[in-house]
Every structure is written in C-alpha cells, then in structure tokens.
N, C-alpha and C. Protein backbone atom coordinates (compact mmCIF):
# COMPACT_ATOMS: atom_id res chain seq x y z
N UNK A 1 13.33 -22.26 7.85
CA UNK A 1 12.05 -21.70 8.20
C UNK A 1 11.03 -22.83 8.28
N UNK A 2 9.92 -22.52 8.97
CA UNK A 2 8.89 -23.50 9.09
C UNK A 2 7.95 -23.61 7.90
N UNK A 3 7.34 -24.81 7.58
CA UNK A 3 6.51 -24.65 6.60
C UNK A 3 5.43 -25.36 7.08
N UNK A 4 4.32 -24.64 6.83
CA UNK A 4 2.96 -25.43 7.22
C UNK A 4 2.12 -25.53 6.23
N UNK A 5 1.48 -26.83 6.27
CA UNK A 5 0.69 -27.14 5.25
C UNK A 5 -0.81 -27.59 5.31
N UNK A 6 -1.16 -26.90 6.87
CA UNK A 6 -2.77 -26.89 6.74
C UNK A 6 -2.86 -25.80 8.08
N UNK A 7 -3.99 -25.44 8.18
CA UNK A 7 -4.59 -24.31 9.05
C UNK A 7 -3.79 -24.86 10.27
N UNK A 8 -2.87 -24.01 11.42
CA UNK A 8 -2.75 -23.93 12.46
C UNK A 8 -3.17 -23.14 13.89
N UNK A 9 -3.62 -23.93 14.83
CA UNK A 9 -3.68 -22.76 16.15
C UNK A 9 -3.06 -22.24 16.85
N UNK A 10 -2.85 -20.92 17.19
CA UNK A 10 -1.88 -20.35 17.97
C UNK A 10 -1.20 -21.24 19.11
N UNK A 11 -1.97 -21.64 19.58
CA UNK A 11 -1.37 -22.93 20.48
C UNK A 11 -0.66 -23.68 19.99
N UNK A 12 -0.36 -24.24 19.10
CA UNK A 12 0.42 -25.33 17.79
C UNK A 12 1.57 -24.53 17.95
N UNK A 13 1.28 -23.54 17.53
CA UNK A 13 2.49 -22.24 16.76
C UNK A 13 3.71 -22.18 17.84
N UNK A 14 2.72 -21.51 18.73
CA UNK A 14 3.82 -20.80 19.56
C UNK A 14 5.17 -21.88 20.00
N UNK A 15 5.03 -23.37 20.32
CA UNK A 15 5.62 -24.27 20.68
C UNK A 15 6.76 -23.95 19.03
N UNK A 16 5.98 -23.98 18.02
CA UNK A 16 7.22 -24.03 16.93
C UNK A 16 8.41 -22.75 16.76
N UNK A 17 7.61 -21.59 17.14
CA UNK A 17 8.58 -20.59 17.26
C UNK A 17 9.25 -20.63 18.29
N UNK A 18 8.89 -21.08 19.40
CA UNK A 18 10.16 -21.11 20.66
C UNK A 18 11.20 -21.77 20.11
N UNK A 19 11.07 -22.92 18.79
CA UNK A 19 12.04 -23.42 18.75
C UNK A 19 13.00 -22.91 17.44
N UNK A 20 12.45 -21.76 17.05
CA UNK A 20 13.41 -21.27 16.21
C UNK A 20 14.54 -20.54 16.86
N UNK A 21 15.81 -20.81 15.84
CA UNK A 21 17.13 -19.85 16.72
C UNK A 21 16.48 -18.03 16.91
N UNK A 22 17.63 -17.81 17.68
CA UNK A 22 16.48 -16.60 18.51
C UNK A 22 16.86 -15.36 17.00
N UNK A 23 17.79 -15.13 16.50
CA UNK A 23 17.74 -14.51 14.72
C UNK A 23 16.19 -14.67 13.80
N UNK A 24 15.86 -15.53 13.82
CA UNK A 24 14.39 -16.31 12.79
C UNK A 24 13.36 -15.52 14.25
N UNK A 25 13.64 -16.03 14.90
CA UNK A 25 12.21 -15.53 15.83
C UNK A 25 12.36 -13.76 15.65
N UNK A 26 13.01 -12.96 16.08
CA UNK A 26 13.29 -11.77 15.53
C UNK A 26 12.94 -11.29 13.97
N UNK A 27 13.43 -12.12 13.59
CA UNK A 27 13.18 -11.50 11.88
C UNK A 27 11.17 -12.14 11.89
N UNK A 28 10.71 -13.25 12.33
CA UNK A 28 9.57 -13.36 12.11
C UNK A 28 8.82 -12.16 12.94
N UNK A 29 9.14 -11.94 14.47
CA UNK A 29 8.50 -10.61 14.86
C UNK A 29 8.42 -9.80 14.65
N UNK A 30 9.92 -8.97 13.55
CA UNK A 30 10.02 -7.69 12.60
C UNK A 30 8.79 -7.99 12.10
N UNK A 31 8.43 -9.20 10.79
CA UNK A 31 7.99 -9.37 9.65
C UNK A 31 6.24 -9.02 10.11
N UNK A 32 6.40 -9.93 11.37
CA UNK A 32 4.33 -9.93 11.44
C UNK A 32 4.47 -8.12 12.22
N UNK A 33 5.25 -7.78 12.83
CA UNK A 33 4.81 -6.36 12.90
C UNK A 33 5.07 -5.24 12.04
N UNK A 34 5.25 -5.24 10.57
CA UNK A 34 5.17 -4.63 9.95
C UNK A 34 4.12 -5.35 8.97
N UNK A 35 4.22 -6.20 8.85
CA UNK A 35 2.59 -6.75 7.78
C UNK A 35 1.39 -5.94 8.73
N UNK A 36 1.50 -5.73 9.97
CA UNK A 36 0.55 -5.73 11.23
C UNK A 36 0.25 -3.69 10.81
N UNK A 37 1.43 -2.93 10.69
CA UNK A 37 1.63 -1.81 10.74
C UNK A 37 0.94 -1.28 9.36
N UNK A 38 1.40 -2.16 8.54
CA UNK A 38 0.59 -2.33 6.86
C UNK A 38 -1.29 -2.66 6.94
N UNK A 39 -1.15 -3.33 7.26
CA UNK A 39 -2.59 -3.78 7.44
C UNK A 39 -3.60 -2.55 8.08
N UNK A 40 -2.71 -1.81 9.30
CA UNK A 40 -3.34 -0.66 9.86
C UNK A 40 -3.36 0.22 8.97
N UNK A 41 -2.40 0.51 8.41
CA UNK A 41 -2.47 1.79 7.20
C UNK A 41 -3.33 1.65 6.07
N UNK A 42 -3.53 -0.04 5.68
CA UNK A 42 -4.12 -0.22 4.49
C UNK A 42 -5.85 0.55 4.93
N UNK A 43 -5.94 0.04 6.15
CA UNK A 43 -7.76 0.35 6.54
C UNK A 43 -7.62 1.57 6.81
N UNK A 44 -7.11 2.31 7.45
CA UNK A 44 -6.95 3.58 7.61
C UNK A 44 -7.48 4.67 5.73
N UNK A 45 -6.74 3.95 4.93
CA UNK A 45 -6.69 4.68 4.28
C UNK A 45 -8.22 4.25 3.28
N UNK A 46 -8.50 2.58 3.59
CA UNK A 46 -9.92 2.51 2.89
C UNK A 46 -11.08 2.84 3.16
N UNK A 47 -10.71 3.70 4.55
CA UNK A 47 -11.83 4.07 5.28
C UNK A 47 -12.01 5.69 5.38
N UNK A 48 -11.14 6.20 4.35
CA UNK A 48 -10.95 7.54 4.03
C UNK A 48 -10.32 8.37 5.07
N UNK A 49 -9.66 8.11 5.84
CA UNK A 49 -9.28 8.67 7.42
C UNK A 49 -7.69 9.22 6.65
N UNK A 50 -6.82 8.59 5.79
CA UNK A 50 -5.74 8.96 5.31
C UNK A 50 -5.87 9.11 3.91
N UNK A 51 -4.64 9.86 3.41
CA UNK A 51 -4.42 9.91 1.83
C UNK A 51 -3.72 8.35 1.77
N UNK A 52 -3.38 8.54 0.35
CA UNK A 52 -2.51 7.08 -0.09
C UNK A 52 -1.13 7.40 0.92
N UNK A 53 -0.66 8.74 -0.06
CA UNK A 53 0.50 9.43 0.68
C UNK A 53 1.00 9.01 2.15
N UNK A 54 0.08 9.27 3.08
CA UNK A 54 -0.05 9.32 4.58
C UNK A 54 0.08 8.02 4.83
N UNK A 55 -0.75 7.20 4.74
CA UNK A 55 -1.48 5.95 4.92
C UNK A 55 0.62 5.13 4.58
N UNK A 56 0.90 5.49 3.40
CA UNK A 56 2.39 4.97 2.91
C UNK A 56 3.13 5.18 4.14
N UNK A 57 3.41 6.54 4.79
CA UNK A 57 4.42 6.47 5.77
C UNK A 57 3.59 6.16 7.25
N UNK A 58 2.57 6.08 7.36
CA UNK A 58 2.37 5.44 8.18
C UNK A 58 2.86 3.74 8.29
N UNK A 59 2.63 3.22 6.88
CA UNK A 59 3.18 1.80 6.98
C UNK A 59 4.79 1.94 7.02
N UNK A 60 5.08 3.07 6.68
CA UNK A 60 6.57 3.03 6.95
C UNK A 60 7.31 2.61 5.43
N UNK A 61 6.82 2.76 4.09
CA UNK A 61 7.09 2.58 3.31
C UNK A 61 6.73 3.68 2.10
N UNK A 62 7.21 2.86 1.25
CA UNK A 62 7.47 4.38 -0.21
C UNK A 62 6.03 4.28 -0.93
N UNK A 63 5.26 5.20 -1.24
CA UNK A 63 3.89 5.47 -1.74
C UNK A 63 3.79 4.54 -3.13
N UNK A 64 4.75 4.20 -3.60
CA UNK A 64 4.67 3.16 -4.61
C UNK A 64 4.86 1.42 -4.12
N UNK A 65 5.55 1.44 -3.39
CA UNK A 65 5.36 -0.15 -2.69
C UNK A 65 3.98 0.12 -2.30
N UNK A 66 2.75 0.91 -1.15
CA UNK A 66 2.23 0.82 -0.76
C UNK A 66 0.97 0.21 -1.85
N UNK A 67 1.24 1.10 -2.83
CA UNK A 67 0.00 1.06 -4.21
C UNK A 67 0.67 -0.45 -4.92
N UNK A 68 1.08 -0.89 -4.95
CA UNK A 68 1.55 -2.58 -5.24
C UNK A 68 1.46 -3.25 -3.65
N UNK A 69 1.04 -3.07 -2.72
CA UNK A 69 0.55 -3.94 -1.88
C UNK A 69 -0.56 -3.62 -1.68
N UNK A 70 -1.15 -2.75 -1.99
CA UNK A 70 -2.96 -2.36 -2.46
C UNK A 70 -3.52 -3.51 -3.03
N UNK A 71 -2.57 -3.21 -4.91
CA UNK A 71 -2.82 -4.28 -5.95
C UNK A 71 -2.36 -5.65 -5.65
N UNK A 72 -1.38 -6.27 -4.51
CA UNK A 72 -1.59 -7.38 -4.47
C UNK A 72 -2.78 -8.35 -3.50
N UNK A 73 -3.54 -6.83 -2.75
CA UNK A 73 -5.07 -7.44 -2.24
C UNK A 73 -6.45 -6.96 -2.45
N UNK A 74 -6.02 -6.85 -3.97
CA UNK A 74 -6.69 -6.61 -4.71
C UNK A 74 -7.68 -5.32 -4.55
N UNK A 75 -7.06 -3.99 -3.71
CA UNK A 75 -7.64 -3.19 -3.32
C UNK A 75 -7.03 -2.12 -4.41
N UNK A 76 -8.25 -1.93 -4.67
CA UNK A 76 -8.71 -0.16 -5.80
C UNK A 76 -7.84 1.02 -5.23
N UNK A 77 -7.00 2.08 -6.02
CA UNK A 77 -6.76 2.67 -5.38
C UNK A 77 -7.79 3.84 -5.86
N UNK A 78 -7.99 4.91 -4.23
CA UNK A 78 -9.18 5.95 -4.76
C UNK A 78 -8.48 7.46 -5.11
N UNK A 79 -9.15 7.22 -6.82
CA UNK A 79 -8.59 8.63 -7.01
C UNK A 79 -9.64 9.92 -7.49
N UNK A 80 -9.65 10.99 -6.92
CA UNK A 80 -11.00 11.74 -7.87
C UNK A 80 -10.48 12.64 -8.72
N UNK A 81 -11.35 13.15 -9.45
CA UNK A 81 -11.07 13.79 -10.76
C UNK A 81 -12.05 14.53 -10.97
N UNK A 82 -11.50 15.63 -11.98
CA UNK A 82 -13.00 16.58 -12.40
C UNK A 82 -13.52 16.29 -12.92
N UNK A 83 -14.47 16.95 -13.07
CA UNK A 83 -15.88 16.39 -14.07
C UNK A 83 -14.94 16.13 -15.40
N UNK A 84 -15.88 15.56 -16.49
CA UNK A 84 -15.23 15.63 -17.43
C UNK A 84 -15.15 16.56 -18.31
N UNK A 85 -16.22 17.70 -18.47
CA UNK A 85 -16.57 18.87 -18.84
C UNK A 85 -15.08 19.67 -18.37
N UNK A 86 -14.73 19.72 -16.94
CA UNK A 86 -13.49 19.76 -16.79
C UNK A 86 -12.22 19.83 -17.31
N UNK A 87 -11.81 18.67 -17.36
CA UNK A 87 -10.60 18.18 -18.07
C UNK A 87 -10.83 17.98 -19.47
N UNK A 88 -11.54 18.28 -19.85
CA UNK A 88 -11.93 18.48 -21.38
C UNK A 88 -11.47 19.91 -21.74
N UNK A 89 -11.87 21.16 -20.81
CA UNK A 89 -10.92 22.44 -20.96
C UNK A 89 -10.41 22.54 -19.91
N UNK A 90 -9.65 21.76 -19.24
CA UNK A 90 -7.77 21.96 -19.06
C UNK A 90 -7.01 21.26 -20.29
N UNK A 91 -7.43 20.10 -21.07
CA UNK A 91 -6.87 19.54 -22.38
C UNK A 91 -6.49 20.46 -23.12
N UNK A 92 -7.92 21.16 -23.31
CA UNK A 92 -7.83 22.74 -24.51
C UNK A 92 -7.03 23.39 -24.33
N UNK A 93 -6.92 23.75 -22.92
CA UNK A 93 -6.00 24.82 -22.48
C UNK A 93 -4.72 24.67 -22.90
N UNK A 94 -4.54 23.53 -22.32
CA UNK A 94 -2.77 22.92 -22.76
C UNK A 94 -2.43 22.98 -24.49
N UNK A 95 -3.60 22.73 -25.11
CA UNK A 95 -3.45 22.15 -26.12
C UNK A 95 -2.98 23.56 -26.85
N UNK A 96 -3.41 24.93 -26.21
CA UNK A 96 -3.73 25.85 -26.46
C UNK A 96 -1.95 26.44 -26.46
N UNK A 97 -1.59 26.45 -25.10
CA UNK A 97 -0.37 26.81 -24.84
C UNK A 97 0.44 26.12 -25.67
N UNK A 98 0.50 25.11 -25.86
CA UNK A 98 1.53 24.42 -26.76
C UNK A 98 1.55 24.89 -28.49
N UNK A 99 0.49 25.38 -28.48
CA UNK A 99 0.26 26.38 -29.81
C UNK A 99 1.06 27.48 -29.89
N UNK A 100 0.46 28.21 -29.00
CA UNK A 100 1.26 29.76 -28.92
C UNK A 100 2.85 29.64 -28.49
N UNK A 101 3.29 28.22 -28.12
CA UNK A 101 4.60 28.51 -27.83
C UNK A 101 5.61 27.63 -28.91
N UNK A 102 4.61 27.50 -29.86
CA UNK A 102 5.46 26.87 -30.91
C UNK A 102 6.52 27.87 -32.17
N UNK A 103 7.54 27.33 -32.23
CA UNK A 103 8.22 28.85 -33.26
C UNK A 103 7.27 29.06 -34.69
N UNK A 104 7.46 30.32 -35.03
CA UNK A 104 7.03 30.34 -36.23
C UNK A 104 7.51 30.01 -37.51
C-alpha cells in the first residue's frame, strides 16, 4: 500500500493509484466508497433527517459499529428521555411490580 507523509493533490494521487495492481485499486475504491456512504449517513443523521437505526443501514452497517464510528469522530450520540419527574415514576412503578411479584 502507499504511504504518504504530507498533504497530497488529487493530481499527485491519481498518477499513484494507476499504479497500483488493479486488486488494491478495487479494494481502495470499495474502501473510499463506503467511508463516502458513512459519511452520508453520519450527516444525515446529525441533521435529524434519520434515526441512529436508519442512518446504520443506510451506511450499510450494524447500529453498533455505526455508534463506535460516531465515537471515533467524536460525535454525541442523540438520545431523548422523559422528564425526570418521569422516570422517577416509571422507577416506582417497576420498583412496585417487583414487590408484588415477590413470594411470600
């Protein structure tokens, strides 16, 4: 594989990939069109247009890779929740059921 070690221009480039065997040029065109397919899903979904869910098979991947390639660009994932007044009695509630279904 090629390794570069300072900023290149597409013009530079393209001369180096013609000269990869035609296997490497393939696997590099898979690679940038699915980083490419990722990248679409990632904005899609920071721009509220998709769920995480969606936004995942749109990139064509599993909703947990997607949320670890979130976190490796350093993007938040958005989640909402009820008030806290809320989930303060659904807690109860549960806390409640697990009472009444305990033996005597």
């Amino acid at each position: 594989m090629i390794q570069i070690s300072e900023p290149i221009t597409l013009e530079k480039l393209l001369p180096l990939i013609h000269k990869l065997p035609k296997a490497e040029r393939e696997q590099l065109r898979k690679s940038l069109e699915e980083e490419s397919q990722l990248d679409a899903a990632i904005l899609r979904y920071q721009e509220g247009e998709v769920t995480l869910g969606r936004a995942a098979e749109l990139a064509g991947i599993h909703r947990f890779e997607f949320e670890e390639a979130l976190a490796a660009r350093g993007i938040w994932k958005i989640v909402e929740v009820d008030s806290a007044d809320e989930l303060k009695e659904g807690v109860s509630l549960i806390k409640n059921l697990h009472k009444s279904n305990e033996p005597l």
